[in-house]
PDB file of N, CA and C in Angstrom:
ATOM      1  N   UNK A   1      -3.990  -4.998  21.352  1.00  0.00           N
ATOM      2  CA  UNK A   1      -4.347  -5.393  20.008  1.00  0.00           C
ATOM      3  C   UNK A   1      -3.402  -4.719  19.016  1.00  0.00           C
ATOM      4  N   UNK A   2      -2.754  -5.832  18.275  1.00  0.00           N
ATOM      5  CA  UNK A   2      -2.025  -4.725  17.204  1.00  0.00           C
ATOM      6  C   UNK A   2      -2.136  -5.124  15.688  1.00  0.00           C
ATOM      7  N   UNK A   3      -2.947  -4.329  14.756  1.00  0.00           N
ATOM      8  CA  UNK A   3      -3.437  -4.389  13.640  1.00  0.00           C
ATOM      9  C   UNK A   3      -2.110  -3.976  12.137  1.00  0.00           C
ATOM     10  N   UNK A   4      -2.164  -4.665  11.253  1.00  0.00           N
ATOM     11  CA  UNK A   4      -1.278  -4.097  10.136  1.00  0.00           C
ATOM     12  C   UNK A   4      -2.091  -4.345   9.008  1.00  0.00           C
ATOM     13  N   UNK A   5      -2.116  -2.734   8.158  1.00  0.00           N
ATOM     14  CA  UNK A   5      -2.567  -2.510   7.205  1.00  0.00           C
ATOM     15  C   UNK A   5      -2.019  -2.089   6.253  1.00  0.00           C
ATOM     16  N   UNK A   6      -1.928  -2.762   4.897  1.00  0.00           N
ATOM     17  CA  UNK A   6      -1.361  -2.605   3.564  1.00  0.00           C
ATOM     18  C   UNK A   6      -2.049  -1.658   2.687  1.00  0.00           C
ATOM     19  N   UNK A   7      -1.718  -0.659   1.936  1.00  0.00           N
ATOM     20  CA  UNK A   7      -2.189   0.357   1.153  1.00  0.00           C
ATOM     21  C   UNK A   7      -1.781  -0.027  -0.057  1.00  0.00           C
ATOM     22  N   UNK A   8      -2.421   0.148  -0.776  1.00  0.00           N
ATOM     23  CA  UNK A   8      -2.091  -0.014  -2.339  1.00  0.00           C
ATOM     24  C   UNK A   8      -2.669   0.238  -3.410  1.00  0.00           C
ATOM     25  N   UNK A   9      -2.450   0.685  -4.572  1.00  0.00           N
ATOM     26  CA  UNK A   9      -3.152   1.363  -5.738  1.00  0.00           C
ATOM     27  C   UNK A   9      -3.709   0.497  -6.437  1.00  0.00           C
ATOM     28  N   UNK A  10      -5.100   0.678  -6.341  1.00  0.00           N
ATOM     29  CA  UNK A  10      -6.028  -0.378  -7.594  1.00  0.00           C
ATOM     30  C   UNK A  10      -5.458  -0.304  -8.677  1.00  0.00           C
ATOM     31  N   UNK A  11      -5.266  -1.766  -9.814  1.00  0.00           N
ATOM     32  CA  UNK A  11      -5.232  -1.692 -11.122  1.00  0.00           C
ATOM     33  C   UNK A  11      -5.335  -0.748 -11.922  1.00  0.00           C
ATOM     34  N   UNK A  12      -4.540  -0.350 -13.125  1.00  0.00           N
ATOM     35  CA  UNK A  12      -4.841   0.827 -13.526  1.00  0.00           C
ATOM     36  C   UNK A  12      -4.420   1.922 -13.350  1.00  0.00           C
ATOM     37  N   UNK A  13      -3.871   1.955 -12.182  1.00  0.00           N
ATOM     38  CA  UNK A  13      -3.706   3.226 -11.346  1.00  0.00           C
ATOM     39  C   UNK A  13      -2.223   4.195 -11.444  1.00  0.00           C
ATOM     40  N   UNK A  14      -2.158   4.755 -11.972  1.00  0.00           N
ATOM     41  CA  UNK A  14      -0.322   5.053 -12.365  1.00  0.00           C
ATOM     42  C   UNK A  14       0.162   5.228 -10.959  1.00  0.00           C
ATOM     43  N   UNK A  15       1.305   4.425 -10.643  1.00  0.00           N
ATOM     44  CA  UNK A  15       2.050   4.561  -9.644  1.00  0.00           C
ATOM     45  C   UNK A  15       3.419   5.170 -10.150  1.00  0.00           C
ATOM     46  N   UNK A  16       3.833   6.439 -10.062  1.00  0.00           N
ATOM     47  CA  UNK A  16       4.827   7.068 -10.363  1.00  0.00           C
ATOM     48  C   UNK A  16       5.712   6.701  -9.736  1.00  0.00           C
ATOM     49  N   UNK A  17       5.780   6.285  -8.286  1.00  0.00           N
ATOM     50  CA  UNK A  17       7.052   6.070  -7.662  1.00  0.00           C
ATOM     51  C   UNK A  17       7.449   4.836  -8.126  1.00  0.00           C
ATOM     52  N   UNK A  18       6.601   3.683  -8.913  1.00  0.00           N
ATOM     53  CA  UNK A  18       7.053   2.330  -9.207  1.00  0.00           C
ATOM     54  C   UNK A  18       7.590   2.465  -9.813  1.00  0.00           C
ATOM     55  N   UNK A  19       7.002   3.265 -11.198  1.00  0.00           N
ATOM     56  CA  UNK A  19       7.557   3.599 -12.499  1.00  0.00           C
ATOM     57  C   UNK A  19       8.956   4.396 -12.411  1.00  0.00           C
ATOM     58  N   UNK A  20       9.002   5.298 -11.441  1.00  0.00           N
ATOM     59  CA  UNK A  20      10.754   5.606 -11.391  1.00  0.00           C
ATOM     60  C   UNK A  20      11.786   4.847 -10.911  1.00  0.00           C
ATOM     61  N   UNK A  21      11.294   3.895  -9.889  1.00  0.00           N
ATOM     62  CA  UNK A  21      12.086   2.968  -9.692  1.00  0.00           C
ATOM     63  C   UNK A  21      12.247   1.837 -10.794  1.00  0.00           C
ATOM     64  N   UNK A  22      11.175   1.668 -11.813  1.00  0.00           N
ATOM     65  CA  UNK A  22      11.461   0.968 -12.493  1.00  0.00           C
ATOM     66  C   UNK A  22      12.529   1.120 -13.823  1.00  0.00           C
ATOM     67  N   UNK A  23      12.382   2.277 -14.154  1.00  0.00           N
ATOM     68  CA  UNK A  23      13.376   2.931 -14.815  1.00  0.00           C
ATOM     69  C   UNK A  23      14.527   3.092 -14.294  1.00  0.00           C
ATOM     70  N   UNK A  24      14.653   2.814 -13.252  1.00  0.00           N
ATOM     71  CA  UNK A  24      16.533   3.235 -12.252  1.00  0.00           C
ATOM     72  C   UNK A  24      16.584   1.883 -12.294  1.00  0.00           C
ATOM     73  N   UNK A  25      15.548   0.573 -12.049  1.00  0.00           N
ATOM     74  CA  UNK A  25      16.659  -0.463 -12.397  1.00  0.00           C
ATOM     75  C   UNK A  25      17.192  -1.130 -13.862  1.00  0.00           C
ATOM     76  N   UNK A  26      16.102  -0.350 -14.953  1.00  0.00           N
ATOM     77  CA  UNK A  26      16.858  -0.219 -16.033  1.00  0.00           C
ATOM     78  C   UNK A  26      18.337   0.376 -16.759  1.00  0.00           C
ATOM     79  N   UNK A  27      18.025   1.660 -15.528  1.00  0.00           N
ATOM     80  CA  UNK A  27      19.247   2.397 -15.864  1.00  0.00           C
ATOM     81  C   UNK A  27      20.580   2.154 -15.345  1.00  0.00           C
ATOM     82  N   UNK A  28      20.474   1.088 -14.039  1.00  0.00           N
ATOM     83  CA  UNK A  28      21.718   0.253 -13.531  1.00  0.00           C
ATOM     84  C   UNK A  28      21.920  -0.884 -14.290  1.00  0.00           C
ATOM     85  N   UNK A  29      21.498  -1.493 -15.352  1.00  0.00           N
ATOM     86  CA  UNK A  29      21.511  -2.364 -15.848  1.00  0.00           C
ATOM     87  C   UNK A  29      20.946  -3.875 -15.651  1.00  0.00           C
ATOM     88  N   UNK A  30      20.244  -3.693 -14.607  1.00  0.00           N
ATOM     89  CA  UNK A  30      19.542  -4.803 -13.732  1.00  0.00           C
ATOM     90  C   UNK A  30      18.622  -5.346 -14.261  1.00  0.00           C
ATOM     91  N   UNK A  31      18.805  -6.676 -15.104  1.00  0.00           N
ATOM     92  CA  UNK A  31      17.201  -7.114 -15.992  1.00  0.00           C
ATOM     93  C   UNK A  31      16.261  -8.263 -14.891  1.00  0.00           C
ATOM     94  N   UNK A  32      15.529  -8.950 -15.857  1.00  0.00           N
ATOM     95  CA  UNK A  32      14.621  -9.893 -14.779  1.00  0.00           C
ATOM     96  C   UNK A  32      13.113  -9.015 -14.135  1.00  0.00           C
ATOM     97  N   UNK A  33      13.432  -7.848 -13.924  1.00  0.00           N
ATOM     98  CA  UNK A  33      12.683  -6.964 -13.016  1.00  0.00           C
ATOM     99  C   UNK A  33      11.481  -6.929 -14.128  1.00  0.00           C
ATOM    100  N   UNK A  34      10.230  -7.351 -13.417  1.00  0.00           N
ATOM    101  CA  UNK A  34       8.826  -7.176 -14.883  1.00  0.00           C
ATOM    102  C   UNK A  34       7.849  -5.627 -14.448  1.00  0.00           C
ATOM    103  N   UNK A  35       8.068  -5.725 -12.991  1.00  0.00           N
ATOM    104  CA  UNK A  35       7.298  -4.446 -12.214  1.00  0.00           C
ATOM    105  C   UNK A  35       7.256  -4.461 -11.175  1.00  0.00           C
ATOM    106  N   UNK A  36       7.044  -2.803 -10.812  1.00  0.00           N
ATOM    107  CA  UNK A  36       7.529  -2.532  -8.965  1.00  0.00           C
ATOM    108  C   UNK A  36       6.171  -1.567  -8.859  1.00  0.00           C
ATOM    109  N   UNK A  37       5.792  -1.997  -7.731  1.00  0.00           N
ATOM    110  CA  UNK A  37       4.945  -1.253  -7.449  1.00  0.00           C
ATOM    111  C   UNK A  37       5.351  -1.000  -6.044  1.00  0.00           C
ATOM    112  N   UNK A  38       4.052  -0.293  -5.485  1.00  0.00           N
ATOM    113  CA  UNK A  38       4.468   0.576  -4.316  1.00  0.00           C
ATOM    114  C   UNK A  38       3.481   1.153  -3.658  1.00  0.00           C
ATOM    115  N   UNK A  39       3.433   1.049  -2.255  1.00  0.00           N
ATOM    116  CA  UNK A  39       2.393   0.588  -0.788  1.00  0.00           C
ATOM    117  C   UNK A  39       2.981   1.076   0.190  1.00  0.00           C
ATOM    118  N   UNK A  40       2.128   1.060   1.254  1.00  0.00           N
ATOM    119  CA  UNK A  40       2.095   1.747   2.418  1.00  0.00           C
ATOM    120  C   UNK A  40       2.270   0.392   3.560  1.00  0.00           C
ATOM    121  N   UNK A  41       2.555   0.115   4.586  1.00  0.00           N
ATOM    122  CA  UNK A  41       2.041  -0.351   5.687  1.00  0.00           C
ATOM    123  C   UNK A  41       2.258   0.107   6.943  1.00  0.00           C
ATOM    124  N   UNK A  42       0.880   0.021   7.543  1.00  0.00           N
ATOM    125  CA  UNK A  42       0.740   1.142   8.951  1.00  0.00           C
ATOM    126  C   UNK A  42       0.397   0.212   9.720  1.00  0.00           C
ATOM    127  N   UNK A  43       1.196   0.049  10.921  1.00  0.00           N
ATOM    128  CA  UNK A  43       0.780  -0.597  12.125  1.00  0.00           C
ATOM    129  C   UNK A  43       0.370   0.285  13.549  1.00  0.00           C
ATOM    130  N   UNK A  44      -0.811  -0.669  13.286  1.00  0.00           N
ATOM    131  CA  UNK A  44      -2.101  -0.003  14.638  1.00  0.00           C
ATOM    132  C   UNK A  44      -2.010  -0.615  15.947  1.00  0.00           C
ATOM    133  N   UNK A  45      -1.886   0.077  16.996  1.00  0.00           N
ATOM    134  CA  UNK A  45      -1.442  -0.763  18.055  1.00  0.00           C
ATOM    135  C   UNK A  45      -2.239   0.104  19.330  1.00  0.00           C
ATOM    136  N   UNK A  46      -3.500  -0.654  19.946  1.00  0.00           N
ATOM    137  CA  UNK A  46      -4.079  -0.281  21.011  1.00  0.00           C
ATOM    138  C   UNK A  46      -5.144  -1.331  20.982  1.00  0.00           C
ATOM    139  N   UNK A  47      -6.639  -0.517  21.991  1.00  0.00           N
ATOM    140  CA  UNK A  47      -7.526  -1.563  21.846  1.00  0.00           C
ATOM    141  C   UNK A  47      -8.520  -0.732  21.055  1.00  0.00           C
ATOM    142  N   UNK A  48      -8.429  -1.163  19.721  1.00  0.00           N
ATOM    143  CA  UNK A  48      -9.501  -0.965  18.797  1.00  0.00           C
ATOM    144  C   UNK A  48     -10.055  -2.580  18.030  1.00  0.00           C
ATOM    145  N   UNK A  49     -11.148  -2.007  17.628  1.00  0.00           N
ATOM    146  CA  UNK A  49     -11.466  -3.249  17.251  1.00  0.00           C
ATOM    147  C   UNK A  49     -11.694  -3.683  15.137  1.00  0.00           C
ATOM    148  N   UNK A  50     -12.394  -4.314  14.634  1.00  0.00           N
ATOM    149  CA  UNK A  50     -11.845  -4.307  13.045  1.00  0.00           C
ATOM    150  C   UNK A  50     -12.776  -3.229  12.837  1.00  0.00           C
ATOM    151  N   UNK A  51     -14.101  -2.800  13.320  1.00  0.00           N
ATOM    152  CA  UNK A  51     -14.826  -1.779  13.328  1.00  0.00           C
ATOM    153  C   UNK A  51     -13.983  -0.561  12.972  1.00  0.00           C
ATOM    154  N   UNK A  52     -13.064  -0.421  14.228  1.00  0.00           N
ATOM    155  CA  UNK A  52     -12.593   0.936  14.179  1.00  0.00           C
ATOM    156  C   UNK A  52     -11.618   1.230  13.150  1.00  0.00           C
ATOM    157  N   UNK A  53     -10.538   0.265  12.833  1.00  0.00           N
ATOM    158  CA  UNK A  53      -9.685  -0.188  12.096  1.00  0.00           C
ATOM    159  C   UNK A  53     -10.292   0.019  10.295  1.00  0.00           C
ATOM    160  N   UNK A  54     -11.219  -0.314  10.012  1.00  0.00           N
ATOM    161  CA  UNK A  54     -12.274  -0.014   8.842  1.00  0.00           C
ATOM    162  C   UNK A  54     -12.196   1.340   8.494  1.00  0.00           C
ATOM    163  N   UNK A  55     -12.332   2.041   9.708  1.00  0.00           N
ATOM    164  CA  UNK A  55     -12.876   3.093   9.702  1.00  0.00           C
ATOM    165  C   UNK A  55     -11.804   4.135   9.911  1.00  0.00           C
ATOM    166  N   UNK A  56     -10.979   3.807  10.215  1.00  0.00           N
ATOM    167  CA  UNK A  56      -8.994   4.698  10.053  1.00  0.00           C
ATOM    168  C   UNK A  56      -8.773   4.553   8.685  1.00  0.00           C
ATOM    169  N   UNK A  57      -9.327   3.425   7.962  1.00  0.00           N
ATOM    170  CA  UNK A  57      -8.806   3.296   6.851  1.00  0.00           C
ATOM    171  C   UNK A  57      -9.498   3.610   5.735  1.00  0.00           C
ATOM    172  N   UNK A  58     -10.916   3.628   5.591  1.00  0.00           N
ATOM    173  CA  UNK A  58     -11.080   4.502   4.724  1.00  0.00           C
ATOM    174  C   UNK A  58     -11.344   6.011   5.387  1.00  0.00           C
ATOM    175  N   UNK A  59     -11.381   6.542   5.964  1.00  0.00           N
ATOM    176  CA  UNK A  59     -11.973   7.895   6.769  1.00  0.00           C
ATOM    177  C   UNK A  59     -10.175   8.535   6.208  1.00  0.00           C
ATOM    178  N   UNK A  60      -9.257   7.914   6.429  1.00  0.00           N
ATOM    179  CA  UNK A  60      -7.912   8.696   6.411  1.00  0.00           C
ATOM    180  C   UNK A  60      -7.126   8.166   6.074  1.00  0.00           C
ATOM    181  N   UNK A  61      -6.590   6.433   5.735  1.00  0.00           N
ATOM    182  CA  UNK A  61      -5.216   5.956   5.032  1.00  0.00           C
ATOM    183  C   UNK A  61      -5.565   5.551   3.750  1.00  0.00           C
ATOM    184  N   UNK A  62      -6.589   5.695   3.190  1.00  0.00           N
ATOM    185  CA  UNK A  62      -6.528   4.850   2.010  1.00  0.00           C
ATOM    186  C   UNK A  62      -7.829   5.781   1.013  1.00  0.00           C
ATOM    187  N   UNK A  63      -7.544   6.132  -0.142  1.00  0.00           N
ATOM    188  CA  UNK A  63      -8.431   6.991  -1.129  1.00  0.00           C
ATOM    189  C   UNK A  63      -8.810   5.838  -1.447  1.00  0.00           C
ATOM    190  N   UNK A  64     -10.227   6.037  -1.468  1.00  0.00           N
ATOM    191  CA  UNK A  64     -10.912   4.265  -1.778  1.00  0.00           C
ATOM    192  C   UNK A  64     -11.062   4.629  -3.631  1.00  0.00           C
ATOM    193  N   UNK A  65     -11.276   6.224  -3.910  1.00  0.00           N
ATOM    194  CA  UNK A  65     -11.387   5.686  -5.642  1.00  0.00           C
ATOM    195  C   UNK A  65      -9.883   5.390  -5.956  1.00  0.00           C
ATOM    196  N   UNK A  66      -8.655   5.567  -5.336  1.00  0.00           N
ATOM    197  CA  UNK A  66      -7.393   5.221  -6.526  1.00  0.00           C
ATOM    198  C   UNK A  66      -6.873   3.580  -5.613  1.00  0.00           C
ATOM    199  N   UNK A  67      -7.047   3.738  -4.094  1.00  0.00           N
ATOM    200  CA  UNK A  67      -6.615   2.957  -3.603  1.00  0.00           C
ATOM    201  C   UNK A  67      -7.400   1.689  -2.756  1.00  0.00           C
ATOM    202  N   UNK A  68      -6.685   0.432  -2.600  1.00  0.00           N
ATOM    203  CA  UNK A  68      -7.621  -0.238  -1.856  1.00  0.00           C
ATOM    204  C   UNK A  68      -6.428  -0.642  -0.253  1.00  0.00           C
ATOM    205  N   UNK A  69      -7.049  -1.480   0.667  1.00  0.00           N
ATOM    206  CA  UNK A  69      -6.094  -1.577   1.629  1.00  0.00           C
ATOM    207  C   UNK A  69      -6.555  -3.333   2.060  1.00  0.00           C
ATOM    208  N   UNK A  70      -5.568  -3.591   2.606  1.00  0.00           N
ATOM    209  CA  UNK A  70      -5.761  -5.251   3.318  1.00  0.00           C
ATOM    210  C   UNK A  70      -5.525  -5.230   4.872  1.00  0.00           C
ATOM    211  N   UNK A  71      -6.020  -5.534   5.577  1.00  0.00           N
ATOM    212  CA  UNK A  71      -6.133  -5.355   6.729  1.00  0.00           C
ATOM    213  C   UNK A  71      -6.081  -6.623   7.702  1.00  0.00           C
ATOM    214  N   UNK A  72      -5.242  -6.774   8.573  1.00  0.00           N
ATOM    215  CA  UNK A  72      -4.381  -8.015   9.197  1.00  0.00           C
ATOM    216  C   UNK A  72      -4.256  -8.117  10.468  1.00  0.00           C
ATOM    217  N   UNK A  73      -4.751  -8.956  11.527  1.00  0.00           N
ATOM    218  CA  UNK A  73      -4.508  -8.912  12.926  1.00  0.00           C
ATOM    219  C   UNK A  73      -3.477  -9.692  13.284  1.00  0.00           C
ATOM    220  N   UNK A  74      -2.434  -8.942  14.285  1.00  0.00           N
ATOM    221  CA  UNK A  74      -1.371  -9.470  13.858  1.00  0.00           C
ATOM    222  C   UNK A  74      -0.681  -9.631  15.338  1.00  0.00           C
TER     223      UNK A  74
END
């Protein structure tokens, strides 16, 4: 079984690493760009099931107050 899970910061949420990248593609001169944000993805690979998978993810990859996650059998 091999599972992939997306991490990502709820609305609202200051993402500093977006925001510096977003400023470096200002500072190369690069327009078009409206916003960058910025995520995790962890691929799970054994026999677990979405039970367990739930439970990796909030118990340890994902702060459920800043962050939420999407979760994908893949």
């Amino acid at each position: 079984m091999r599972w992939e899970v997306e991490v990502w910061y709820k609305a609202g949420v200051t993402d500093a690493v977006g925001d510096s990248v977003m400023k470096g593609i200002k500072d190369l001169g690069v327009g078009g760009v409206t916003s960058v944000k910025t995520g995790q993805v962890y691929i799970i690979e054994g026999k677990t099931d979405k039970k367990q998978i739930e439970k990796i993810c909030s118990g340890l990859l994902a702060n459920g107050i800043v962050q939420f996650y999407k979760i994908k059998k893949v």
